[in-house]
Protein backbone atom coordinates (compact mmCIF):
# COMPACT_ATOMS: atom_id res chain seq x y z
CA UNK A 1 0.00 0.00 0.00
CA UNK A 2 2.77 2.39 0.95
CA UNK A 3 4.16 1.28 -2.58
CA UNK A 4 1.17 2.94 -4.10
CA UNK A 5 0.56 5.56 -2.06
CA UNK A 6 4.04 6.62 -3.22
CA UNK A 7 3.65 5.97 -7.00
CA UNK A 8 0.65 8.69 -6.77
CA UNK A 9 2.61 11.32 -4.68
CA UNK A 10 5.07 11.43 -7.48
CA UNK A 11 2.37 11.70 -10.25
CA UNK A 12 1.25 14.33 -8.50
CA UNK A 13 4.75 16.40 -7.67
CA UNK A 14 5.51 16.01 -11.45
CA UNK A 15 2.02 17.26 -12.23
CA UNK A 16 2.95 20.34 -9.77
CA UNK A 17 6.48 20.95 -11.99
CA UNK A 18 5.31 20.02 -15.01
CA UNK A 19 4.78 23.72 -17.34
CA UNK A 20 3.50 22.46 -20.16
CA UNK A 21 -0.49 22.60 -19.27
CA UNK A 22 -1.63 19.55 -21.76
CA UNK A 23 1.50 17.31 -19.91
CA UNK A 24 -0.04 18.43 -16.53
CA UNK A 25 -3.90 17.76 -17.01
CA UNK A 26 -2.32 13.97 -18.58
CA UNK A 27 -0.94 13.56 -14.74
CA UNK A 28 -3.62 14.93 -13.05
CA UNK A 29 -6.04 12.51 -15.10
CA UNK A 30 -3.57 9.80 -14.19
CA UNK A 31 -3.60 10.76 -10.66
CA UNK A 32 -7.37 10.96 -10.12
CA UNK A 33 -7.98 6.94 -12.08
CA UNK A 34 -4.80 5.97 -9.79
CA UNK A 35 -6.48 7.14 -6.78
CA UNK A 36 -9.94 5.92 -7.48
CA UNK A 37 -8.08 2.69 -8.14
CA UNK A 38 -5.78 2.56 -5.35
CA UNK A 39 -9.49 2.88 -2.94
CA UNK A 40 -10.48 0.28 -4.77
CA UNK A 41 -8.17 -2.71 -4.82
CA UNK A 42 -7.08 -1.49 -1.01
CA UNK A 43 -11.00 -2.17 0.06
CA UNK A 44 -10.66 -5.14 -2.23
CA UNK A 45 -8.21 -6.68 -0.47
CA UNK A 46 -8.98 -5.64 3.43
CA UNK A 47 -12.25 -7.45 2.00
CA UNK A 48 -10.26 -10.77 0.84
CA UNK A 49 -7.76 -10.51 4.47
CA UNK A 50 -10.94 -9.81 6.54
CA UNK A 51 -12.30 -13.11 4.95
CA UNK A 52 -9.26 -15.20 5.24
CA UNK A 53 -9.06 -14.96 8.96
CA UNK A 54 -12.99 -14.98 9.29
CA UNK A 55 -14.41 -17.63 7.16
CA UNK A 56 -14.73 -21.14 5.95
CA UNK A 57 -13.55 -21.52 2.42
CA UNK A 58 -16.41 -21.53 0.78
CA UNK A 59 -17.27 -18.06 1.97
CA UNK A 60 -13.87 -17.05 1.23
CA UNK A 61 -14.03 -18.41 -2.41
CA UNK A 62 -17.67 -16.55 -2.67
CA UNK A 63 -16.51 -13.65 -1.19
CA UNK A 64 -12.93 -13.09 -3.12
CA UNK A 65 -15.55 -13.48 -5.97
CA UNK A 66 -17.71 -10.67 -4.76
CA UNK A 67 -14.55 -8.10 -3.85
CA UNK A 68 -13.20 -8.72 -7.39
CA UNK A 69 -16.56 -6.88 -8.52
CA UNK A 70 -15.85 -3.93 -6.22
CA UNK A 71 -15.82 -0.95 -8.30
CA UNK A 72 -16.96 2.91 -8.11
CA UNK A 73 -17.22 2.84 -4.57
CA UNK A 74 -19.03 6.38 -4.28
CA UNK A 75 -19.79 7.17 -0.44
CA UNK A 76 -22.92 5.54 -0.64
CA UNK A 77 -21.86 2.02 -1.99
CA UNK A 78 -19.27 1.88 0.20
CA UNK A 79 -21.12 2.54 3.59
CA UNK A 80 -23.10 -0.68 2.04
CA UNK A 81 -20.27 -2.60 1.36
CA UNK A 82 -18.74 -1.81 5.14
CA UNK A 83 -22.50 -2.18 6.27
CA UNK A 84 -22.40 -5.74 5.24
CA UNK A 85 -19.75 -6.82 7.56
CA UNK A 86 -20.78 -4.83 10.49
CA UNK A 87 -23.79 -2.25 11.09
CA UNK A 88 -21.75 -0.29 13.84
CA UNK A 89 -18.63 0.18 11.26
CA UNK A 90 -21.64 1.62 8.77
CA UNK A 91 -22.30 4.15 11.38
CA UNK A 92 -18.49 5.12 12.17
CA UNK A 93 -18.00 5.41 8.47
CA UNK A 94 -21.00 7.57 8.00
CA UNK A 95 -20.06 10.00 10.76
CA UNK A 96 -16.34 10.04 9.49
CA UNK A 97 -17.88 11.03 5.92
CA UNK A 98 -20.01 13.69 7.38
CA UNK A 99 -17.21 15.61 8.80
CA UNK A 100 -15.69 18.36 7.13
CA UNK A 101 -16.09 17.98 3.07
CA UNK A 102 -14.88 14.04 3.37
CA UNK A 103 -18.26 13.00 1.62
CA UNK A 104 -18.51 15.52 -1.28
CA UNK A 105 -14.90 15.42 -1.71
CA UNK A 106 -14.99 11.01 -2.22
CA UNK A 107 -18.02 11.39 -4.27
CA UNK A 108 -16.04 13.99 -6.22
CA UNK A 109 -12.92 12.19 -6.93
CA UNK A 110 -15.43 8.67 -7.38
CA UNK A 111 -16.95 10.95 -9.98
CA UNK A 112 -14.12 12.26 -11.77
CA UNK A 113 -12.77 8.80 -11.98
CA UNK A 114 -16.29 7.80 -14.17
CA UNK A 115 -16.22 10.64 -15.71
CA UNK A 116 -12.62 9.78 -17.25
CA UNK A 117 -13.37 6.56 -18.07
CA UNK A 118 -16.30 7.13 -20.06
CA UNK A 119 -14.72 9.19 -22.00
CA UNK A 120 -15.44 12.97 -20.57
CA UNK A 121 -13.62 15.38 -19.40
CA UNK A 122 -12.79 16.85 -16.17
CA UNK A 123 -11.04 19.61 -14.76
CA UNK A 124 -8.63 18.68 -11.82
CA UNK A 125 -6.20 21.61 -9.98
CA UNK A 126 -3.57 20.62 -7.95
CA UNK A 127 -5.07 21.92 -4.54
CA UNK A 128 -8.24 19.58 -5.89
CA UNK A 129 -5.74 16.86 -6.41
CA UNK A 130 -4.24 16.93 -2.88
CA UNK A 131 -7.66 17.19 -1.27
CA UNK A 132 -8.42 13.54 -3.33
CA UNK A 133 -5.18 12.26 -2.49
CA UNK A 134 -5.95 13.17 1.44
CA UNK A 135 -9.31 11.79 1.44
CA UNK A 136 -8.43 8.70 -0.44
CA UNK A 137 -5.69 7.86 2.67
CA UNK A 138 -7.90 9.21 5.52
CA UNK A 139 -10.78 6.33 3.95
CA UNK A 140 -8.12 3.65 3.69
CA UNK A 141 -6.47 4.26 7.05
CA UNK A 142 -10.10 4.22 8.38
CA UNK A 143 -10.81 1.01 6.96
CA UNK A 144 -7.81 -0.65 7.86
CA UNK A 145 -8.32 0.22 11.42
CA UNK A 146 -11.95 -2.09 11.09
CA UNK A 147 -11.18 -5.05 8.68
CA UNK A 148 -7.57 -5.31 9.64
CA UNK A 149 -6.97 -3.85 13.26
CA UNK A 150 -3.07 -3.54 14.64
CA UNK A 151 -2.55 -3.13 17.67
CA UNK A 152 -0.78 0.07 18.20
CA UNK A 153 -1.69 3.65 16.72
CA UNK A 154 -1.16 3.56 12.65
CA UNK A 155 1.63 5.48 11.11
């Protein structure tokens, strides 16, 4: 995960040096499909490790199935996903999403993400950018403290 996290932070610093304006909207479209993915396959795969340690393996099979599928997880899909495993985590997620701009600004970059792979256009600053890139952690380290608790505060 830190791998990827990584990856993205450089996209974006070479989107921040980057002069030539058709160069930088590239990385910035780059940026905004890499973080949609990178909420994706993370939830994906706290999914699959939350499985392995609590299920037979025909759940597990079923559900590595099922988290394969996982895909635009706008707020509201994901508070049902995390809803499925446990209704108190639903509520915690909902109250972390209702603070600040943290739902608007994952629907936003969720959004964008369609919106680029359909085909359209979108228009993505770098202060926009940053704000994704901090709301796509802040979700994952959220998550990762439910399916996949360490003991320990998370660095």
């Amino acid at each position: 995960m830190a791998a990827r996290l990584k990856e993205i932070e450089e996209i974006i610093l070479y989107a921040d040096a980057e002069e030539d304006l058709i160069v930088k909207d590239y990385l910035h479209t780059l940026a905004v499909i890499r973080l949609s993915g990178f909420i994706e396959k993370s939830v994906e795969h706290m999914v699959n490790g939350f499985l392995e340690e609590h299920s037979s393996h025909r759940v597990l099979r079923y559900g590595q199935r099922q988290a394969a599928r996982i895909n635009n997880l706008n707020p509201a899909k994901l508070e049902q996903l995390v809803g499925s495993f446990d209704q108190g985590w639903e509520v915690e997620l909902r109250e972390f999403l209702a603070e600040d701009e943290n739902r608007q600004s994952l629907g936003n970059l969720i959004g964008a993400r369609h919106t680029l792979a359909h085909g359209g256009s979108t228009s993505v600053s770098s202060a926009l950018l940053r704000g994704y890139q901090k709301i796509a952690e802040e979700v994952i380290y959220f998550l990762l403290d439910r399916f996949l608790p360490l003991p320990g505060p998370r660095q």
